[in-house]
C-alpha atoms as a PDB file:
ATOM      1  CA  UNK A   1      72.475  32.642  69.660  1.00  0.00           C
ATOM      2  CA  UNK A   2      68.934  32.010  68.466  1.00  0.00           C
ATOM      3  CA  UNK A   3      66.812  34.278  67.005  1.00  0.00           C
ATOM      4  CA  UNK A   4      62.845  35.231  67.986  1.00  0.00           C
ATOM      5  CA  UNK A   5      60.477  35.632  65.125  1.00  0.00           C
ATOM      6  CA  UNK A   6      57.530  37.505  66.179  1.00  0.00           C
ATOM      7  CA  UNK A   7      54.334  36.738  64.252  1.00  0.00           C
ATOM      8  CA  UNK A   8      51.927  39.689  64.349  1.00  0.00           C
ATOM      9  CA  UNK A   9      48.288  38.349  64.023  1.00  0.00           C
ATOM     10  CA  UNK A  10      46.999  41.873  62.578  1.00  0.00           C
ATOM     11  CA  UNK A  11      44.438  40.802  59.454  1.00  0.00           C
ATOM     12  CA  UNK A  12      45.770  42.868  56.525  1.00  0.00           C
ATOM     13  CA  UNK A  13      43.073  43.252  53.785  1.00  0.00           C
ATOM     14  CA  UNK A  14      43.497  43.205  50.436  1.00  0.00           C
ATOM     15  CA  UNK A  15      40.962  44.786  48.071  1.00  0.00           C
ATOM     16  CA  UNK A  16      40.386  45.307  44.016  1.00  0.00           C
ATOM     17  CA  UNK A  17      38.418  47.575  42.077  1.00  0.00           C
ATOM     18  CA  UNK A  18      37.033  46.045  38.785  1.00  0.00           C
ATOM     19  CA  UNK A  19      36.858  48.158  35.534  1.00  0.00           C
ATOM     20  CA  UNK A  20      33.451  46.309  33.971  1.00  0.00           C
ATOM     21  CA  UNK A  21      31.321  47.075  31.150  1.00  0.00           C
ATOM     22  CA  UNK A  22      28.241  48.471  32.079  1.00  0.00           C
ATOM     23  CA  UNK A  23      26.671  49.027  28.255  1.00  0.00           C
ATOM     24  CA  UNK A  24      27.672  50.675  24.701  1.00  0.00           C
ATOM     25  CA  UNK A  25      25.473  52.457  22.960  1.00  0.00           C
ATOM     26  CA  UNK A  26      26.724  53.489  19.861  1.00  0.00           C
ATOM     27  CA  UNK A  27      30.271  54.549  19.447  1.00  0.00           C
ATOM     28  CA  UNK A  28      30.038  55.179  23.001  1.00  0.00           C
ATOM     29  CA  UNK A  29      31.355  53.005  26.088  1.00  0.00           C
ATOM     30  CA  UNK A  30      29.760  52.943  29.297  1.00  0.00           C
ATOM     31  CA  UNK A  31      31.922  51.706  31.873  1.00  0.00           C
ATOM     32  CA  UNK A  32      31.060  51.050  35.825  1.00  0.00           C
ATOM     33  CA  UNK A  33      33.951  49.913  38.850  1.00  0.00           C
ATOM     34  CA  UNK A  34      33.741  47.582  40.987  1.00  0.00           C
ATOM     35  CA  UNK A  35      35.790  47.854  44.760  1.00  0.00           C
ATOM     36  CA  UNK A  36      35.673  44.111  45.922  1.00  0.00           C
ATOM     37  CA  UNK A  37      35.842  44.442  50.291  1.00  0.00           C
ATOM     38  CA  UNK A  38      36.827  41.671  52.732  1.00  0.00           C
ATOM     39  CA  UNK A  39      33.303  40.422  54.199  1.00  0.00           C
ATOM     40  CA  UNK A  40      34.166  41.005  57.895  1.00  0.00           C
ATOM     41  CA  UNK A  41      34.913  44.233  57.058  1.00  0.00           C
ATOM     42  CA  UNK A  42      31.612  44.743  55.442  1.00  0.00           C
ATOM     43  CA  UNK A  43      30.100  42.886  58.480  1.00  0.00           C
ATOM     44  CA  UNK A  44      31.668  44.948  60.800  1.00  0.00           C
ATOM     45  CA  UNK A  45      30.895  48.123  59.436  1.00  0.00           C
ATOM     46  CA  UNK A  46      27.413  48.132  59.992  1.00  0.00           C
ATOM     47  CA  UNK A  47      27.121  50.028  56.211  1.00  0.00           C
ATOM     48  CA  UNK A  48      25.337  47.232  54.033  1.00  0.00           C
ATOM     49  CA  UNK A  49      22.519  48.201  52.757  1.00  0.00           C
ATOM     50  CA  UNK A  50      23.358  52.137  53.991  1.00  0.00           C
ATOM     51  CA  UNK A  51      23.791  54.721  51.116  1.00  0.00           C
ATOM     52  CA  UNK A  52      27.362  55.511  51.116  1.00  0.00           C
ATOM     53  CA  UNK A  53      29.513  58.220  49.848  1.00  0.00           C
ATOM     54  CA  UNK A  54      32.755  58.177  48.570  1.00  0.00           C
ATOM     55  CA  UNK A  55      35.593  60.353  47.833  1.00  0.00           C
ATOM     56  CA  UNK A  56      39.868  60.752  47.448  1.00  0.00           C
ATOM     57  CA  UNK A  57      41.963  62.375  50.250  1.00  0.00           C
ATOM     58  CA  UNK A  58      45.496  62.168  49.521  1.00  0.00           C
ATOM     59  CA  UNK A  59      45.494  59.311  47.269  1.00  0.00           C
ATOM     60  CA  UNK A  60      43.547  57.424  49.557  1.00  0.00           C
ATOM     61  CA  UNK A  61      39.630  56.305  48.843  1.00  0.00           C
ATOM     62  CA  UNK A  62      36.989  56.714  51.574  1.00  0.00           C
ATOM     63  CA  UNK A  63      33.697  55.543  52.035  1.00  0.00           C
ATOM     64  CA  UNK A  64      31.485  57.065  54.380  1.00  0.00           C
ATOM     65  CA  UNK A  65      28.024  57.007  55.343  1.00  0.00           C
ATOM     66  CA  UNK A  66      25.727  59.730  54.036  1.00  0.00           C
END
């Protein structure tokens, strides 16, 4: 008996977010993040360059146009 392995060609995207050091003043830290996104995405979006909005629903992050 032989077995079919079915490939699914569905991109899956995986994406960071990058704690970086923005300045420190003082005692004081300022800190600024980072979310790296796959380039098609971005290109397919239509959003670069758009003022964006973001915000957490259910653990999840969204970014939305303003």
């Amino acid at each position: 008996m032989y077995r079919k392995i079915f490939k699914l060609h569905v991109p899956v995207y995986f994406m960071k977010i990058r704690e970086v050091l923005d300045k420190k003043v003082g005692d004081v830290t300022y800190n600024r993040y980072i979310l790296i996104l796959p380039k098609d995405v971005v290109k397919n979006s239509k959003l670069l360059g758009k003022e964006l909005k973001a915000s957490l629903n259910d653990g999840k992050i969204c970014i939305e146009k303003v």
